[in-house]
Every structure is written in C-alpha cells, then in structure tokens.
Protein backbone atom coordinates (compact mmCIF):
# COMPACT_ATOMS: atom_id res chain seq x y z
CA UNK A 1 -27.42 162.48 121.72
CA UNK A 2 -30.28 163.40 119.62
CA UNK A 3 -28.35 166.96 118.29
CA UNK A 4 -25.95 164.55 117.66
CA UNK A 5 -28.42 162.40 115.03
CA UNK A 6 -30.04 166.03 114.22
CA UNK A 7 -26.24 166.54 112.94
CA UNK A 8 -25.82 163.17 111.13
CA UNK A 9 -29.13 163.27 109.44
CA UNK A 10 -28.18 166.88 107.93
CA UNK A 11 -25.47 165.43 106.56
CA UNK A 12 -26.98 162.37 104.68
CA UNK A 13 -29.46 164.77 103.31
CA UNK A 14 -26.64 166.85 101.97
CA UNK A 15 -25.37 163.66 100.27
CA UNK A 16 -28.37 162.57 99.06
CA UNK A 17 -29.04 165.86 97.62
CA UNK A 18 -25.56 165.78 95.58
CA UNK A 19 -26.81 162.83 93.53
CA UNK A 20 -28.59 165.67 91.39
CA UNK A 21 -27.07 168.50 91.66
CA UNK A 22 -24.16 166.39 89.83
CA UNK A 23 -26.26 164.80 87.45
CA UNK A 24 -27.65 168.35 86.52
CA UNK A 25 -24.32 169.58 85.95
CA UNK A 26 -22.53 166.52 84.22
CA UNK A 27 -25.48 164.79 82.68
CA UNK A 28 -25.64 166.29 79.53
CA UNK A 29 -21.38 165.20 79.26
CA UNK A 30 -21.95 162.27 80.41
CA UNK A 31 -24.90 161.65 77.73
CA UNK A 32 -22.45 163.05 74.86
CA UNK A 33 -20.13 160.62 75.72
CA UNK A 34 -22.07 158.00 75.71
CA UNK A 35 -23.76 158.88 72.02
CA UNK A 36 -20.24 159.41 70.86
CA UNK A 37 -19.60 155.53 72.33
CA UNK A 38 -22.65 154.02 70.48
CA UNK A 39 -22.00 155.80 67.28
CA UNK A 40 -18.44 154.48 67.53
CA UNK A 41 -20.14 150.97 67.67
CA UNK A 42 -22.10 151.93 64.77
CA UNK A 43 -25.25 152.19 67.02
CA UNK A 44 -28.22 154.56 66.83
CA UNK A 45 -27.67 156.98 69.61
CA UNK A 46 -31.77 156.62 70.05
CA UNK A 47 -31.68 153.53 71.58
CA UNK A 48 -30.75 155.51 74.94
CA UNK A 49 -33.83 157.26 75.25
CA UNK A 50 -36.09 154.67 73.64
CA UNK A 51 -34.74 152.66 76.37
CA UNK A 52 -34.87 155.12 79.06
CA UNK A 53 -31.30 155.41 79.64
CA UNK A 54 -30.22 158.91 80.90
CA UNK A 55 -27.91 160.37 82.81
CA UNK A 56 -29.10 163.79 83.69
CA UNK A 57 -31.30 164.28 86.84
CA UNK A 58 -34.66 164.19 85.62
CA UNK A 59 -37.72 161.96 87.15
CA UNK A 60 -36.79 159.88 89.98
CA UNK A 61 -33.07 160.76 89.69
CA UNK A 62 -33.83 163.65 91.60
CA UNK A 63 -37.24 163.16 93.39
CA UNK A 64 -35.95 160.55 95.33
CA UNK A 65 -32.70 161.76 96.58
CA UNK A 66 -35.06 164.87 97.16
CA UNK A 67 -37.59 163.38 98.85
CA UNK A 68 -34.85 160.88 101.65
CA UNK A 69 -32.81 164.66 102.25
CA UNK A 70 -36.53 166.34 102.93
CA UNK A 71 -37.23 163.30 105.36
CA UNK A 72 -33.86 163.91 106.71
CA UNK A 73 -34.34 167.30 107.28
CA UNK A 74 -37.82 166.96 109.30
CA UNK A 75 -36.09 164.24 111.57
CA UNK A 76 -33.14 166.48 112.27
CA UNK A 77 -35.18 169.64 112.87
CA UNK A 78 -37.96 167.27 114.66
CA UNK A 79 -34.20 165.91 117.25
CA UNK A 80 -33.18 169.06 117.59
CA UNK A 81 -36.07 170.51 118.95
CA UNK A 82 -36.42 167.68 121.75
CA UNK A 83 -39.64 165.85 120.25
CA UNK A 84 -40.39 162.24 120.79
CA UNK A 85 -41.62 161.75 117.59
CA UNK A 86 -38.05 162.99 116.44
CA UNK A 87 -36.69 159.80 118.06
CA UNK A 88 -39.32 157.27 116.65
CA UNK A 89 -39.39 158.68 113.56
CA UNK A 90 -35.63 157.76 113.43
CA UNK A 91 -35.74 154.61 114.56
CA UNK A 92 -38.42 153.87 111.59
CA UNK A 93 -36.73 156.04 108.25
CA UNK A 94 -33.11 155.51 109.42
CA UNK A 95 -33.28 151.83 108.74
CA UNK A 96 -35.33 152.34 105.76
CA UNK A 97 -32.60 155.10 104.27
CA UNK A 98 -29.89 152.61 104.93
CA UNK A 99 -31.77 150.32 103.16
CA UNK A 100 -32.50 152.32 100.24
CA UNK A 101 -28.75 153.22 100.41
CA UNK A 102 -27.61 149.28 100.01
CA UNK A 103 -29.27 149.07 97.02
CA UNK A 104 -28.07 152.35 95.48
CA UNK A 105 -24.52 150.81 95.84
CA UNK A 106 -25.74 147.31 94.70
CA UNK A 107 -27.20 148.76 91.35
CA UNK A 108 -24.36 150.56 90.98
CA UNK A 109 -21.79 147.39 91.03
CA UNK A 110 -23.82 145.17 89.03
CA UNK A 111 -25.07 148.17 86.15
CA UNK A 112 -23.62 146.81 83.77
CA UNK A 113 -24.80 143.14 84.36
CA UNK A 114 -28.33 144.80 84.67
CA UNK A 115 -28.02 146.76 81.64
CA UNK A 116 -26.97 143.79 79.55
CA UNK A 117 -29.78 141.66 81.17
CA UNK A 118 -32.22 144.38 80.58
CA UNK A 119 -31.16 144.34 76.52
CA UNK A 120 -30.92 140.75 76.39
CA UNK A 121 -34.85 140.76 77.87
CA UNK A 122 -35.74 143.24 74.71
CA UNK A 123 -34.61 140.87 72.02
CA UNK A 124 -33.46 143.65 70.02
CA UNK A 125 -30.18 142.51 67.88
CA UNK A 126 -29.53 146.34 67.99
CA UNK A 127 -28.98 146.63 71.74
CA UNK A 128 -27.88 143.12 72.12
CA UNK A 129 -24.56 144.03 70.20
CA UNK A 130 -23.93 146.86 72.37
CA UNK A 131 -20.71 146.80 74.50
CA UNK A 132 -22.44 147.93 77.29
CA UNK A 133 -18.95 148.17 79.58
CA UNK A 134 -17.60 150.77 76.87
CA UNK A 135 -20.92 152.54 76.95
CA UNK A 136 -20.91 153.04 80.63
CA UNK A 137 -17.38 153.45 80.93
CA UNK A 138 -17.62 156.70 78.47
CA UNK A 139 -20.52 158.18 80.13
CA UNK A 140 -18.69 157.93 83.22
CA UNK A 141 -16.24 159.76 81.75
CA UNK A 142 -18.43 162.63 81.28
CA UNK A 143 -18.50 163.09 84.73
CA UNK A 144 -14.98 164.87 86.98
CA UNK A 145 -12.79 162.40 88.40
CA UNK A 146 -13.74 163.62 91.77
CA UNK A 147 -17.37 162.52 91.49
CA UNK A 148 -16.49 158.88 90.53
CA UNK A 149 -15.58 157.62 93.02
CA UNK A 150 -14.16 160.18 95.29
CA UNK A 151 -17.66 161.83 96.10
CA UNK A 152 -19.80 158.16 95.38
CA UNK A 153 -17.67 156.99 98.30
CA UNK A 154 -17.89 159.59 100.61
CA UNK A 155 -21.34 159.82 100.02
CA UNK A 156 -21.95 155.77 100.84
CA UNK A 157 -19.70 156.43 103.74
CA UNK A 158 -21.82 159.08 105.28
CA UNK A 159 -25.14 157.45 104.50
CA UNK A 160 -23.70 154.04 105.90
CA UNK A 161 -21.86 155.00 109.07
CA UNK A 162 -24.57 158.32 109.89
CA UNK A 163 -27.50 156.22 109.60
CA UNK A 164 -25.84 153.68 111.97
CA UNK A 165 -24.71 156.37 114.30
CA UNK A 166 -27.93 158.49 114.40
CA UNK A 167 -29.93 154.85 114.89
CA UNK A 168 -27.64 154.52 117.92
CA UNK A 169 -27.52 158.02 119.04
CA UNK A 170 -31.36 157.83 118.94
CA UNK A 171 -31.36 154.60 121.03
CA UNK A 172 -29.43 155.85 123.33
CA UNK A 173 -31.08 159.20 123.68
C-alpha cells in the first residue's frame, strides 16, 4: 500500500510543479493582456506592479508549489523504500497539502472578490474604478485554453483524491 502512496504523492508533486512551469511560459501573455485591459479602461498599466499583481512565476508562485512537490518527493522516495517515518510523515504533510490545496481553489473562486476588496482597502480612486472581472478575465486569456480549466481541474483532482488515497493507503499500510 505504501508504493501505492509513493505513486500518488509523485503525482501531486508533478501537479504542483505545473503551477510554474505554466506561469513561466504564459505569464508574460497573460501580463500583456492584462496591461492591454487597463489601458483600455484608461488605467495606468503600473498599478499592477505597484500593487503586486503578477502573473508570471516569480516569488512564492513558484517556491511554494516547489517546496509541497520536494516534500512530496521525500515522502514517496521515504514509502517506497519501506521506512516508518515514510508512513508518519504522510499522515502529518498529506493533510496539510490537502489543506493548502483547499485554499488554492478557494482563492481562486473568490479572486476577483479579493482583488476588488484588496483595492477598495487602498482607497485609491485609480484602482477603485478598475473592472477587475475584465482585468482578470483578459489575463486569463493569456493563458491556452487547456490550462484554464482543463489542467486547473485535473490538477485539484489529483491533489484532492491522491492526498485522500495516499492518507488511506498509508493507514492501511
């Protein structure tokens, strides 16, 4: 049973390690699109990075899906192998990776709530005029149709249901 969670956690390290490797490769689109949407609203395109809105993988958009698939990794080498502390060590970061993984999904259904509350907190008439849906639904854009939301599913669906089989396979073991 534990090659089994050795399996599952090499796979949710995989999808954890996509968030990046997409945002590397689409960011920069994604961040066009999204000046191109602000100057259409007749707003400065600085207001993304003065308020550290970005869409490429730098600083935590890539060391923590990094970090959860290097975690991964250990526990699946640590099950395969047989050791103990393979099992524990499950039964303490699985939990905390499906965790981590609910609120992934939850910032992602309520971003544009969040964004808009996060302007509204600034007080700045500039960003408070923003049309915040049309600026996140154009730097979407910038990103293949097969990423949103073919590959954000799949990846929720393999973090979900392999953390809760690799819990149970490692309960069982």
């Amino acid at each position: 049973m534990l090659v089994l969670a050795a399996v599952l956690q090499v796979l949710i390290a995989l999808a954890f390690v996509s968030i990046p490797l997409v945002r590397h490769r689409y960011g920069s689109d994604a961040k066009r699109n999204a000046e191109a949407e602000l100057t259409r609203q007749g707003v400065p395109v600085t207001v993304l990075a003065e308020n550290k809105l970005s869409f490429d993988a730098g600083g935590h958009e890539t060391a923590a899906p990094v970090t959860v698939a290097v975690v991964m990794t250990i526990l699946a080498a640590l099950n395969l192998l047989g050791e103990p502390w393979g099992q524990v060590l499950t039964w303490i970061f699985q939990p905390i990776v499906l965790l981590g993984n609910a609120l992934i999904l939850y910032s992602q259904l309520t971003a544009v709530r969040s964004v808009e509350s996060a302007f509204a907190r600034k007080g700045d008439p500039t960003l408070q005029r923003i049309d915040v849906t049309a600026l996140l639904k154009a730097a979407e854009s910038g990103f293949p149709r097969w990423v949103l939301p073919t590959l954000q599913n799949i990846r929720h669906t393999v973090v979900f249901a392999g953390s809760a089989l690799a819990l149970t396979a490692a309960i069982i073991a």
